[in-house]
PDB file of N, CA and C in Angstrom:
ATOM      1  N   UNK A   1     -26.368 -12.891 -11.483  1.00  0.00           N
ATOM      2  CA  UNK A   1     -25.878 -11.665 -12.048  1.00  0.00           C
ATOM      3  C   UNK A   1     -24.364 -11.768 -12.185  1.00  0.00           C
ATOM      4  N   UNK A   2     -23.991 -11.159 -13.537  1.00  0.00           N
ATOM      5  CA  UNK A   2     -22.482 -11.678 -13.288  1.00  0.00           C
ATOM      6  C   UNK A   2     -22.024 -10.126 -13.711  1.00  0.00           C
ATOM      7  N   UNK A   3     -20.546  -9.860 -13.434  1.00  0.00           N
ATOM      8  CA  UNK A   3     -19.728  -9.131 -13.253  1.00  0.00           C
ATOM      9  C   UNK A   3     -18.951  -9.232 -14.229  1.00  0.00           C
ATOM     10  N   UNK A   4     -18.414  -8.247 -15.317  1.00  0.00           N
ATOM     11  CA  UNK A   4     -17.597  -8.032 -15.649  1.00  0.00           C
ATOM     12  C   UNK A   4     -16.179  -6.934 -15.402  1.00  0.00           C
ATOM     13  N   UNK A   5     -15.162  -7.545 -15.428  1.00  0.00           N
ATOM     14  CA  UNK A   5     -13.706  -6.500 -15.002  1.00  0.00           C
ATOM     15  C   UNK A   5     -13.506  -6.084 -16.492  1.00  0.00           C
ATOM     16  N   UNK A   6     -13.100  -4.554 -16.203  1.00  0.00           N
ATOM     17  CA  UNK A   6     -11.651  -4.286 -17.558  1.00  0.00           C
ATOM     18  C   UNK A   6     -10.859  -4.282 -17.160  1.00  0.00           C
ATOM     19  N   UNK A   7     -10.016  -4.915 -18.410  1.00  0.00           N
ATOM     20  CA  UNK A   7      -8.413  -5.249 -17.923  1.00  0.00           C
ATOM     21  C   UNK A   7      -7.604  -4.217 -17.822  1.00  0.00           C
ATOM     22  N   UNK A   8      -8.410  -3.090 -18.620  1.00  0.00           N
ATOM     23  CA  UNK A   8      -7.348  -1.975 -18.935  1.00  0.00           C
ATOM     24  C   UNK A   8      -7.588  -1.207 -17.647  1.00  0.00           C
ATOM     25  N   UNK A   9      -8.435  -1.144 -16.066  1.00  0.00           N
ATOM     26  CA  UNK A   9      -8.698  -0.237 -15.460  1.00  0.00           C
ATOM     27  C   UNK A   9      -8.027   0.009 -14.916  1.00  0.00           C
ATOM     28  N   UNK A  10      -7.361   0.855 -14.059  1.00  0.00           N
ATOM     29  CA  UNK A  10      -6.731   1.705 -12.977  1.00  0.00           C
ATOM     30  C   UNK A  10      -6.702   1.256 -11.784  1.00  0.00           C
ATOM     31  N   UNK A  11      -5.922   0.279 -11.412  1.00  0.00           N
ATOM     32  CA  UNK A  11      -5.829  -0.117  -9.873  1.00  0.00           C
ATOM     33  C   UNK A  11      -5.940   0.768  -9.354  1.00  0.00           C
ATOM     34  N   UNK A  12      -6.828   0.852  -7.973  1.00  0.00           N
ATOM     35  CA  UNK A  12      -6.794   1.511  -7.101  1.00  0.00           C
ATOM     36  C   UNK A  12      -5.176   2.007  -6.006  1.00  0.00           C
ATOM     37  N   UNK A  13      -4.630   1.455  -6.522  1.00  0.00           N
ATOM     38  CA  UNK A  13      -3.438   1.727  -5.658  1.00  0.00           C
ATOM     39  C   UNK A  13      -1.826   1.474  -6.438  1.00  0.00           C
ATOM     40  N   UNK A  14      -1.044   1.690  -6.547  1.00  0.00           N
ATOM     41  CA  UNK A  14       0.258   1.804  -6.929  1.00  0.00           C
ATOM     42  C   UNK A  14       0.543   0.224  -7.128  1.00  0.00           C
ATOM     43  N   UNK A  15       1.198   0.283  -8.185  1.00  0.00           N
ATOM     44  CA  UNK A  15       1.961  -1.252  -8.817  1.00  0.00           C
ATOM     45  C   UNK A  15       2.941  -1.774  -9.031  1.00  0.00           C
ATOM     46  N   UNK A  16       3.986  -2.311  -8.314  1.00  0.00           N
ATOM     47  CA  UNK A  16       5.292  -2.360  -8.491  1.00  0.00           C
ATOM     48  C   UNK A  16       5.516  -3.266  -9.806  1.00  0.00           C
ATOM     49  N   UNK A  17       5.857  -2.679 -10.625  1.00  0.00           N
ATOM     50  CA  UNK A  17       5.758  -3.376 -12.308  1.00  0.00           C
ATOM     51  C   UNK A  17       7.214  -3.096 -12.986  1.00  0.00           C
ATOM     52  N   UNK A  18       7.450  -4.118 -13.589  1.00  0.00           N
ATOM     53  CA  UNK A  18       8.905  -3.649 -14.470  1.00  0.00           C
ATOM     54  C   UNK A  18       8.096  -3.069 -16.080  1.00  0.00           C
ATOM     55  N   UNK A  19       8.143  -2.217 -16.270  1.00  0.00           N
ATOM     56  CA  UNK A  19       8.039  -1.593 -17.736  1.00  0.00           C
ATOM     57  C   UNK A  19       8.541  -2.107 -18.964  1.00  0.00           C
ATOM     58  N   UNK A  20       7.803  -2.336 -19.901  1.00  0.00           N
ATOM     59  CA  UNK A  20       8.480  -2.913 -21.255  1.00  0.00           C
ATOM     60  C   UNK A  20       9.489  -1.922 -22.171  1.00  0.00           C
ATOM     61  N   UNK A  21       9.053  -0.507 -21.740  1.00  0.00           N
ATOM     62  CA  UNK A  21       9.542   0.448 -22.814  1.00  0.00           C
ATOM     63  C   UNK A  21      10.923   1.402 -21.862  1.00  0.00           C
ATOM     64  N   UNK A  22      10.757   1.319 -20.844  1.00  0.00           N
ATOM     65  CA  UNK A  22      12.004   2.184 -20.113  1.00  0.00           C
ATOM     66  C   UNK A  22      12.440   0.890 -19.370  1.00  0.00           C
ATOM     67  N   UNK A  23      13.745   0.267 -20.326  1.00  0.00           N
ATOM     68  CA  UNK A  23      13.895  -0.276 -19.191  1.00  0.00           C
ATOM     69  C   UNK A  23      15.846  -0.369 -19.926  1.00  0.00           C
ATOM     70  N   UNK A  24      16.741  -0.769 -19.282  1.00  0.00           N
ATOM     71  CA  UNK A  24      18.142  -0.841 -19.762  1.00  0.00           C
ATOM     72  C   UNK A  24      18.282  -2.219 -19.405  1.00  0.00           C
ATOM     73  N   UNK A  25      18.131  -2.946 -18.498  1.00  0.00           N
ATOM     74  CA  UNK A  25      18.598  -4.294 -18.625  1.00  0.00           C
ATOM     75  C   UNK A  25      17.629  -5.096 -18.198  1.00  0.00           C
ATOM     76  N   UNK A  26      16.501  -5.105 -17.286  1.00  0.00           N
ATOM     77  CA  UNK A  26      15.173  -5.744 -17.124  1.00  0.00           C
ATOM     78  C   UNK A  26      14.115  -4.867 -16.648  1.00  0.00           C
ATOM     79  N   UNK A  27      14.315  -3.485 -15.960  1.00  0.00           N
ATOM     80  CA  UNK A  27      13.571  -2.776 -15.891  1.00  0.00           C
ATOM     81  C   UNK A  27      13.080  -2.301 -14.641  1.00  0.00           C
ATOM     82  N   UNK A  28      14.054  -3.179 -13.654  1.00  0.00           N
ATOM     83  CA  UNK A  28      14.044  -3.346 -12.494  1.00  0.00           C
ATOM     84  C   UNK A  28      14.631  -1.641 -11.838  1.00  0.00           C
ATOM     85  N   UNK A  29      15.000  -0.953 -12.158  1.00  0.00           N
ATOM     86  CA  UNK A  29      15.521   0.645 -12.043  1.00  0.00           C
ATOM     87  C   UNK A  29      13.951   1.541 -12.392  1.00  0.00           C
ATOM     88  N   UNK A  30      14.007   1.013 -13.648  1.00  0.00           N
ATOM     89  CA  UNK A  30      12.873   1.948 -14.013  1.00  0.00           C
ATOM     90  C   UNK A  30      11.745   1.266 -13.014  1.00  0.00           C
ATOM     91  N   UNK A  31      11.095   0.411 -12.931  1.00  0.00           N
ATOM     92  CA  UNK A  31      10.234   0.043 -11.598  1.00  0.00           C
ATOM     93  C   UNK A  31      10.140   0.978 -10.863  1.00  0.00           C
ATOM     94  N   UNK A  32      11.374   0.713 -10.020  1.00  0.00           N
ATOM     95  CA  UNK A  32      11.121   1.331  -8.405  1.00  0.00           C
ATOM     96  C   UNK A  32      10.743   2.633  -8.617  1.00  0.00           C
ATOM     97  N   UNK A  33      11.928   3.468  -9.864  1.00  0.00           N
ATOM     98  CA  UNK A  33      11.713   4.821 -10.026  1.00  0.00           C
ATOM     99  C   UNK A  33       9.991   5.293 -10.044  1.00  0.00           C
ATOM    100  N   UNK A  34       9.317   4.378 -11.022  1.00  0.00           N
ATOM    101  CA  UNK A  34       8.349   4.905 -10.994  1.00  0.00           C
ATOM    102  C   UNK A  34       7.175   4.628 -10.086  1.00  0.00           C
ATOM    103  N   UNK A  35       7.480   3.733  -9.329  1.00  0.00           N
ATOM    104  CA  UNK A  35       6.998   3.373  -8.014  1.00  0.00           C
ATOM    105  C   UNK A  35       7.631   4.797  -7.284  1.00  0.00           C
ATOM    106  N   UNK A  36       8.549   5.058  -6.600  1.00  0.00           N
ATOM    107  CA  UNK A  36       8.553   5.752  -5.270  1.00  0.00           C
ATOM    108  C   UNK A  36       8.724   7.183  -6.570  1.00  0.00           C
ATOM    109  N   UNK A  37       7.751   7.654  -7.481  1.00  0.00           N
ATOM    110  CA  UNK A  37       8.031   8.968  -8.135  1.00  0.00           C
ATOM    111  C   UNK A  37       9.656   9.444  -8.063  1.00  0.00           C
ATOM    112  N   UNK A  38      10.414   8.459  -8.402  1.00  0.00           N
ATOM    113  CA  UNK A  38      11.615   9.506  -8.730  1.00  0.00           C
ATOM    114  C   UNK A  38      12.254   9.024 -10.292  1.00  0.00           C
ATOM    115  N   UNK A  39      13.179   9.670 -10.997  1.00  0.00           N
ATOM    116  CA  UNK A  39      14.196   9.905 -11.538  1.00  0.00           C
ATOM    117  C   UNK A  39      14.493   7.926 -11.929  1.00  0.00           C
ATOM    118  N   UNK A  40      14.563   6.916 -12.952  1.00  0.00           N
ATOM    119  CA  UNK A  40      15.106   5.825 -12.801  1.00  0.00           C
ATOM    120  C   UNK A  40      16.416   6.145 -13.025  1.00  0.00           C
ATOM    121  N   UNK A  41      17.324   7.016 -13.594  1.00  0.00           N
ATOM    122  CA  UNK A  41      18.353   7.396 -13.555  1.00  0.00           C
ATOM    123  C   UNK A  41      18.975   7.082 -12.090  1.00  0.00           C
ATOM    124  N   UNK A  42      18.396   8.140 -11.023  1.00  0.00           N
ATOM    125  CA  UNK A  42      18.320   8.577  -9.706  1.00  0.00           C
ATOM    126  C   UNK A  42      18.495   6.957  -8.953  1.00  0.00           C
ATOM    127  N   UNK A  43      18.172   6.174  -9.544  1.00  0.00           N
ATOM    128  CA  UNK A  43      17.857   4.947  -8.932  1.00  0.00           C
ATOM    129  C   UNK A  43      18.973   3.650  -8.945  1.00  0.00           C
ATOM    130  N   UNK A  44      19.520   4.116 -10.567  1.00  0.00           N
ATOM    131  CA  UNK A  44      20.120   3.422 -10.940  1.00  0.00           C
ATOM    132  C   UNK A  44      21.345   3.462 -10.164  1.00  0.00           C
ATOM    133  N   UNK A  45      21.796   4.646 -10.021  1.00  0.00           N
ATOM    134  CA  UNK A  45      23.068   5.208  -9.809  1.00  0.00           C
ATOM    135  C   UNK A  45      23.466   5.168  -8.284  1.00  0.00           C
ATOM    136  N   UNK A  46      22.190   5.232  -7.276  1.00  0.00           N
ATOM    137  CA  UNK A  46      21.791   5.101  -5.723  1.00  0.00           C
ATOM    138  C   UNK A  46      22.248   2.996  -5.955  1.00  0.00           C
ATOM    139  N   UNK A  47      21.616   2.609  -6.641  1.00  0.00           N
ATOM    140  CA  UNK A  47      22.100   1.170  -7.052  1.00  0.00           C
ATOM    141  C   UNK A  47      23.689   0.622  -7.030  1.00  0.00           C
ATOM    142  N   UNK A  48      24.267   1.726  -7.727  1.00  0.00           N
ATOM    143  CA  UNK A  48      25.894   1.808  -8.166  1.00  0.00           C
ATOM    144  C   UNK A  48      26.240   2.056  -7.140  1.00  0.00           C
ATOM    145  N   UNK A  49      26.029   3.210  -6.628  1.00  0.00           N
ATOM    146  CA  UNK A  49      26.811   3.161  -5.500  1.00  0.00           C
ATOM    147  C   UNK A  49      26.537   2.150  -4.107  1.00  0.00           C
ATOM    148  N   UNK A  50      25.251   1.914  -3.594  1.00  0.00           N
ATOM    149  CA  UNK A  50      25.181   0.875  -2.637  1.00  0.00           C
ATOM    150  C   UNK A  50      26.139  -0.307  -3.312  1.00  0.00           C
ATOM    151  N   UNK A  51      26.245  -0.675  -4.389  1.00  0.00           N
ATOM    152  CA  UNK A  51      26.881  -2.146  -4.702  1.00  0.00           C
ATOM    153  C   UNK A  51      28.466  -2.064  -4.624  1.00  0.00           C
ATOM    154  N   UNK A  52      28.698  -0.634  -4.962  1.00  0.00           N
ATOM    155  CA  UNK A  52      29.803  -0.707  -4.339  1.00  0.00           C
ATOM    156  C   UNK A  52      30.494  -0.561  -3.046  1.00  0.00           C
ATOM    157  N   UNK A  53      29.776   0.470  -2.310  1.00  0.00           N
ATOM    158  CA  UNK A  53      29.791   0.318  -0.560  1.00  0.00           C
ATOM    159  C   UNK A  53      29.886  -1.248  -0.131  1.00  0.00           C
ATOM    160  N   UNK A  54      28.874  -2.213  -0.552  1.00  0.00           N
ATOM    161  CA  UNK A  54      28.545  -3.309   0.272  1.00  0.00           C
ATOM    162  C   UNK A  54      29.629  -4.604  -0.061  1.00  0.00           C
ATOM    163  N   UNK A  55      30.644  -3.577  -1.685  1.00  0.00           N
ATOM    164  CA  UNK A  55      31.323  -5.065  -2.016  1.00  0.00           C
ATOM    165  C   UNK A  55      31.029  -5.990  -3.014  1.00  0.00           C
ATOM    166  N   UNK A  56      30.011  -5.311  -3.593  1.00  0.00           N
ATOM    167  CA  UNK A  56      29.002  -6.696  -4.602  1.00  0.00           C
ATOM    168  C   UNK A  56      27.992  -6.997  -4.034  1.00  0.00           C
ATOM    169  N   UNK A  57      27.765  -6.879  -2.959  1.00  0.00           N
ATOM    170  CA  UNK A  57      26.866  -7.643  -2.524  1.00  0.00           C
ATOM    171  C   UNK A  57      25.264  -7.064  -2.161  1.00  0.00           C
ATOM    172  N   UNK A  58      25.397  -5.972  -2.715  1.00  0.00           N
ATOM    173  CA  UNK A  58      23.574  -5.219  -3.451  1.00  0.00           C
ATOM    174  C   UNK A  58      23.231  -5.679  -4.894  1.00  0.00           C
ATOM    175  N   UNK A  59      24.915  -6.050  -5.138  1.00  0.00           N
ATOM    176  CA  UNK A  59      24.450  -6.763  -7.232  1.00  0.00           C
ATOM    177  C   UNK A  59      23.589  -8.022  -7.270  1.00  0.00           C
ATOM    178  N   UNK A  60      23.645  -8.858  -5.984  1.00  0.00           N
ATOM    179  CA  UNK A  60      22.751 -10.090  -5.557  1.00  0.00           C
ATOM    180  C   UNK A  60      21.482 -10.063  -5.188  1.00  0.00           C
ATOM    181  N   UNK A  61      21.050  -8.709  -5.039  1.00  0.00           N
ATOM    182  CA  UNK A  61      19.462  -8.526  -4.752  1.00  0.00           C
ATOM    183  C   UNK A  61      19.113  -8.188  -6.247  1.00  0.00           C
ATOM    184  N   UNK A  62      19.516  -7.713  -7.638  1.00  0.00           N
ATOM    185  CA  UNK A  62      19.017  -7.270  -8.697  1.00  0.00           C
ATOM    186  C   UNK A  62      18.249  -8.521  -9.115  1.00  0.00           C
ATOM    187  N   UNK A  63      18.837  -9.547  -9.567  1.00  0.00           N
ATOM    188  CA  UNK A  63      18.530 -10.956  -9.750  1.00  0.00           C
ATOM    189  C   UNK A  63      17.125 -11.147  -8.948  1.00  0.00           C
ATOM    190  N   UNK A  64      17.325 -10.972  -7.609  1.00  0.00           N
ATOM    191  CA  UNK A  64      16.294 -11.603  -6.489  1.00  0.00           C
ATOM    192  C   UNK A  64      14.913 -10.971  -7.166  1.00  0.00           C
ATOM    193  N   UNK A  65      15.174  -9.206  -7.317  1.00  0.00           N
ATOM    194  CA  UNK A  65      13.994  -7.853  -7.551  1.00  0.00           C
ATOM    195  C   UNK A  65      13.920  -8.152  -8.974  1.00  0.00           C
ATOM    196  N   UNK A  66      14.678  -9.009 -10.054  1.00  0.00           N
ATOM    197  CA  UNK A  66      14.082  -9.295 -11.086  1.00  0.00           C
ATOM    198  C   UNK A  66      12.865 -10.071 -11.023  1.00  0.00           C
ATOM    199  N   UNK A  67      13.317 -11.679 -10.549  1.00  0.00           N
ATOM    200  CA  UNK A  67      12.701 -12.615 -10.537  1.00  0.00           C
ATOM    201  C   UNK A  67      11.120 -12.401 -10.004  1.00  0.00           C
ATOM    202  N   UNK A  68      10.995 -11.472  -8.615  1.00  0.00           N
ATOM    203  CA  UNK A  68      10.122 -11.620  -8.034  1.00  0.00           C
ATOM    204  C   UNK A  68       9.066 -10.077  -8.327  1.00  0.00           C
ATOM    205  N   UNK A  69       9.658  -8.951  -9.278  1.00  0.00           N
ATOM    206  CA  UNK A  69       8.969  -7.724  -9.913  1.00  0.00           C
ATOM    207  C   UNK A  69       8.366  -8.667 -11.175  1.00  0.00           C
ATOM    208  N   UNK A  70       6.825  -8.301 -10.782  1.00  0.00           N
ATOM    209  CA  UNK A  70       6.249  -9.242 -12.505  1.00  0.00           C
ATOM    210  C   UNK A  70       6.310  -7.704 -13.420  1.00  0.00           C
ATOM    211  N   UNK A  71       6.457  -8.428 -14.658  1.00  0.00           N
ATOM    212  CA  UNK A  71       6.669  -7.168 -15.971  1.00  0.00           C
ATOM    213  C   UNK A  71       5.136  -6.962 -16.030  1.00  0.00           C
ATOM    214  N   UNK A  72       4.787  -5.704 -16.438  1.00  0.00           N
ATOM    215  CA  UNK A  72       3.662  -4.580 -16.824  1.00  0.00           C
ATOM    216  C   UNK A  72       3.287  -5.313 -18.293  1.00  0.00           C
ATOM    217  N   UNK A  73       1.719  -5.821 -18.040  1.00  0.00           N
ATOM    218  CA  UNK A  73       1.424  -5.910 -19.427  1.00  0.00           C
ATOM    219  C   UNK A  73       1.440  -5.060 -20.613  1.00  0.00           C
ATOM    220  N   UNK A  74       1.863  -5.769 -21.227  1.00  0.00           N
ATOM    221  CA  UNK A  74       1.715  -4.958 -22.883  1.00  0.00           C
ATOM    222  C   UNK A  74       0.265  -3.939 -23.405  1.00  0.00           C
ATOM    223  N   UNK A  75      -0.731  -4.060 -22.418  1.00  0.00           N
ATOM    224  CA  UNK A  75      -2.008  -3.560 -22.517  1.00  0.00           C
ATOM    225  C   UNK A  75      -2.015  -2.589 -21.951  1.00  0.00           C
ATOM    226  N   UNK A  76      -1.292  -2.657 -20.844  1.00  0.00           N
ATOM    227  CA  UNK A  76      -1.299  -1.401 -19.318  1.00  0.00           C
ATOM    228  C   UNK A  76      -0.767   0.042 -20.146  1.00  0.00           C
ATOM    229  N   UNK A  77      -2.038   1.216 -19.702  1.00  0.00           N
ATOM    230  CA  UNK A  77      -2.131   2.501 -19.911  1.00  0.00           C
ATOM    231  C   UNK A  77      -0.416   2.964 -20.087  1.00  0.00           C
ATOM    232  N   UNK A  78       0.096   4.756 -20.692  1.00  0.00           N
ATOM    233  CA  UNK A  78       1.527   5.015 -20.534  1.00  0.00           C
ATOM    234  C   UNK A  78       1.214   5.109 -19.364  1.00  0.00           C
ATOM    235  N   UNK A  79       2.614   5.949 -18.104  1.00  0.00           N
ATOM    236  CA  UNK A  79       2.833   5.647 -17.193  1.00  0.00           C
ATOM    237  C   UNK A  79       2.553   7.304 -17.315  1.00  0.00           C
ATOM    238  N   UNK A  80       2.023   8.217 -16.587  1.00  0.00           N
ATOM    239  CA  UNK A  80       1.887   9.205 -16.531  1.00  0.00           C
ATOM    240  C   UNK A  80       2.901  10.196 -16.017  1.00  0.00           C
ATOM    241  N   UNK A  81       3.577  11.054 -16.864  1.00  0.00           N
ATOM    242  CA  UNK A  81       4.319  12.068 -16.640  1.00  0.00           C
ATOM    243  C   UNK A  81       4.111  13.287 -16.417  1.00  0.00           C
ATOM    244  N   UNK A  82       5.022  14.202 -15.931  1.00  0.00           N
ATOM    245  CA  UNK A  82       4.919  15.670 -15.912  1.00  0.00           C
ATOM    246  C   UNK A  82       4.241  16.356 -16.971  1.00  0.00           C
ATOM    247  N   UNK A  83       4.763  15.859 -18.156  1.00  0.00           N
ATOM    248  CA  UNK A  83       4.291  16.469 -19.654  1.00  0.00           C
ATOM    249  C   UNK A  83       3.120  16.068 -19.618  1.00  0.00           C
ATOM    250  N   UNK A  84       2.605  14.703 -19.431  1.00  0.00           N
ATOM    251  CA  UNK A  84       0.953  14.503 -19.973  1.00  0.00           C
ATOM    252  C   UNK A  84       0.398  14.885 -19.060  1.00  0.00           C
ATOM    253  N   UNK A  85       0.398  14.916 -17.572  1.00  0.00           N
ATOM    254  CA  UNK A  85      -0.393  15.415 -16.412  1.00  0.00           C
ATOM    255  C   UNK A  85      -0.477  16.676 -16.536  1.00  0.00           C
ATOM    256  N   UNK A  86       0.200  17.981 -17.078  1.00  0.00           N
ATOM    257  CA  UNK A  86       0.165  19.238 -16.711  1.00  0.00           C
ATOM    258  C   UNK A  86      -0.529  19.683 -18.250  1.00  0.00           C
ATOM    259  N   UNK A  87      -1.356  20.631 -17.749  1.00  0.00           N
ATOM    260  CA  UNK A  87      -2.013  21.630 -19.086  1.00  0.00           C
ATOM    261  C   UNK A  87      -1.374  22.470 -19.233  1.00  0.00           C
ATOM    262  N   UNK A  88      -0.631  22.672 -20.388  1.00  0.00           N
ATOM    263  CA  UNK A  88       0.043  23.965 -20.870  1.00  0.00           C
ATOM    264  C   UNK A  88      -1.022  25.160 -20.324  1.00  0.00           C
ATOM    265  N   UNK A  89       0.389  26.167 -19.696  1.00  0.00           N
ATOM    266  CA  UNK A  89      -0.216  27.541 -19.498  1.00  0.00           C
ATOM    267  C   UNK A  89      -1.057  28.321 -20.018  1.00  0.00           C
ATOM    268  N   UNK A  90      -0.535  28.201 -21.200  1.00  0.00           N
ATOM    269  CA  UNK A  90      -1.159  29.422 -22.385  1.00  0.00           C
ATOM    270  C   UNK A  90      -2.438  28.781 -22.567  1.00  0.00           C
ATOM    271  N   UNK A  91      -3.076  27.741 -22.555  1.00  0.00           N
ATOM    272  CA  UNK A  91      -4.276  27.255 -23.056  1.00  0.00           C
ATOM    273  C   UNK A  91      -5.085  27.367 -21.977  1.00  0.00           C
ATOM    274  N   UNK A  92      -4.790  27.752 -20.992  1.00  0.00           N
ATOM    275  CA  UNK A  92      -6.033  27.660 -19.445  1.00  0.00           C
ATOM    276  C   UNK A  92      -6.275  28.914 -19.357  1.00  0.00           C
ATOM    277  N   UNK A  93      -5.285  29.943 -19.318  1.00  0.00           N
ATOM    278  CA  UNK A  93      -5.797  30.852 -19.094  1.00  0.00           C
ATOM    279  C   UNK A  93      -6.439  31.764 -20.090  1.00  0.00           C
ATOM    280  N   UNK A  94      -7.123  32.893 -19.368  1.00  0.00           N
ATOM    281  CA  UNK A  94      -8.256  33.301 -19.710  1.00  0.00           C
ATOM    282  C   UNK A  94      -8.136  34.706 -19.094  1.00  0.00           C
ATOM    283  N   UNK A  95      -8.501  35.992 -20.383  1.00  0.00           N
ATOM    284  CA  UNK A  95      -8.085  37.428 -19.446  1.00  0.00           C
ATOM    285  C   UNK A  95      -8.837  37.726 -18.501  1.00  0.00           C
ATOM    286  N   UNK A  96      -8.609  38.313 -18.030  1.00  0.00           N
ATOM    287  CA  UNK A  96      -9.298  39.224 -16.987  1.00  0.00           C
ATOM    288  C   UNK A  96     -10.472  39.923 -17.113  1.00  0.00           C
ATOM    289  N   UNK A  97     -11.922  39.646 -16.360  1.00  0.00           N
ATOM    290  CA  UNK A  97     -12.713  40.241 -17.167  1.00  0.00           C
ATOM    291  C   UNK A  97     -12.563  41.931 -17.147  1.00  0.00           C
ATOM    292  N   UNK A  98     -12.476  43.394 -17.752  1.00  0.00           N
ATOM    293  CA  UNK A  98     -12.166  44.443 -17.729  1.00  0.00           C
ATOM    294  C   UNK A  98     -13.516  45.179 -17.000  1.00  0.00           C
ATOM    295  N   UNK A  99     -12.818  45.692 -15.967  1.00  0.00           N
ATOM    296  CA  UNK A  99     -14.025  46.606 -15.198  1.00  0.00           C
ATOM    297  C   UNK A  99     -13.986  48.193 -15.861  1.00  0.00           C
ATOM    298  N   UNK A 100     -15.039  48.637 -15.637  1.00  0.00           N
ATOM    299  CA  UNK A 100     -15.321  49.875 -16.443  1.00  0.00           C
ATOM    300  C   UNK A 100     -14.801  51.152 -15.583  1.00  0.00           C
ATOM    301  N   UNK A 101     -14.608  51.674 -16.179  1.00  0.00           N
ATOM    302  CA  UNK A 101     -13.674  52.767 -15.275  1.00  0.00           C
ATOM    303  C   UNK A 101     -14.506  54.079 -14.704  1.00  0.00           C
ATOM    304  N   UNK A 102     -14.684  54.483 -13.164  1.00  0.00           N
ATOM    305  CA  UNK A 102     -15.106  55.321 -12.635  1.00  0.00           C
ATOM    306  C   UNK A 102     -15.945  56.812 -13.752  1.00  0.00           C
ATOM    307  N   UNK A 103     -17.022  56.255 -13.359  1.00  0.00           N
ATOM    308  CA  UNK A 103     -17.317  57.433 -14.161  1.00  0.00           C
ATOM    309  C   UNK A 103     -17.975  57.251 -16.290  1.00  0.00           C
ATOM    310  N   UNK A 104     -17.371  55.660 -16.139  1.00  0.00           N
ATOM    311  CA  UNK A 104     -17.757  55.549 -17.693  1.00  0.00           C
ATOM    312  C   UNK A 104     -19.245  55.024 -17.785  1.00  0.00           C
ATOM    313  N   UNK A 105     -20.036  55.273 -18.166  1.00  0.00           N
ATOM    314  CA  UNK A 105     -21.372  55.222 -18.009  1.00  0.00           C
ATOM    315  C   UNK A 105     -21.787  54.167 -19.401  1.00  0.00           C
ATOM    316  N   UNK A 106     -20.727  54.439 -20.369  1.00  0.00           N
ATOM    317  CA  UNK A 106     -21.245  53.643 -21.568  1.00  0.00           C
ATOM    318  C   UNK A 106     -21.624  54.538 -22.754  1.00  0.00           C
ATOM    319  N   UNK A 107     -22.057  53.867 -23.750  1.00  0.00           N
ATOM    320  CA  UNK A 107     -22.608  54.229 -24.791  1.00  0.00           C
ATOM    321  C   UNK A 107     -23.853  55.440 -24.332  1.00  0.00           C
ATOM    322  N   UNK A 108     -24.260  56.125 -25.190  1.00  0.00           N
ATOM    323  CA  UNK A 108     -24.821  57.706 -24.884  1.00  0.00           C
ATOM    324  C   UNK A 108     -26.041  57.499 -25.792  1.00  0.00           C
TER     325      UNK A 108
END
């Protein structure tokens, strides 16, 4: 009996991947961001500043977290956001069903 995988399925668990489409210089920002759910902005800039605290010497791990983050296939699902995860308001809800008021008996 043999087994077939899809390539396109949903790991069971979180993927540290560099992205083809958000990325500014290898993608290594946008990664983590979307690994630990934050901001790659947020990431970048937490980046800037450690490299400058340490001297340069956080700019020597980018290289390292390039080499060793493999890039996100070209096949792999979008990356799911706020916008596509959430159902607009106006479309879920649904009024209230109207209770009949003390005394209204209905049609006669």
């Amino acid at each position: 009996m043999t087994t077939s995988q899809n390539p396109t399925a949903q790991a069971p668990y979180k993927q540290l991947r560099r992205p083809t489409t958000d990325r500014m210089i290898a993608g290594v920002a946008s990664g983590l961001g979307r690994y630990f759910d934050a901001d790659p902005t947020l990431v970048r800039v937490i980046f800037a500043v450690v490299t400058v605290l340490t001297g340069g010497l956080a700019a020597l791990t980018y290289p390292v977290i390039w080499f060793l983050m493999p890039e996100e296939p070209p096949t792999a699902p979008p990356w799911p956001t706020a916008a596509t995860t959430a159902a607009p308001a106006a479309a879920t809800t649904t009024p209230a069903p109207t209770m009949p008021v003390h005394g209204d008996r209905g049609p006669i």
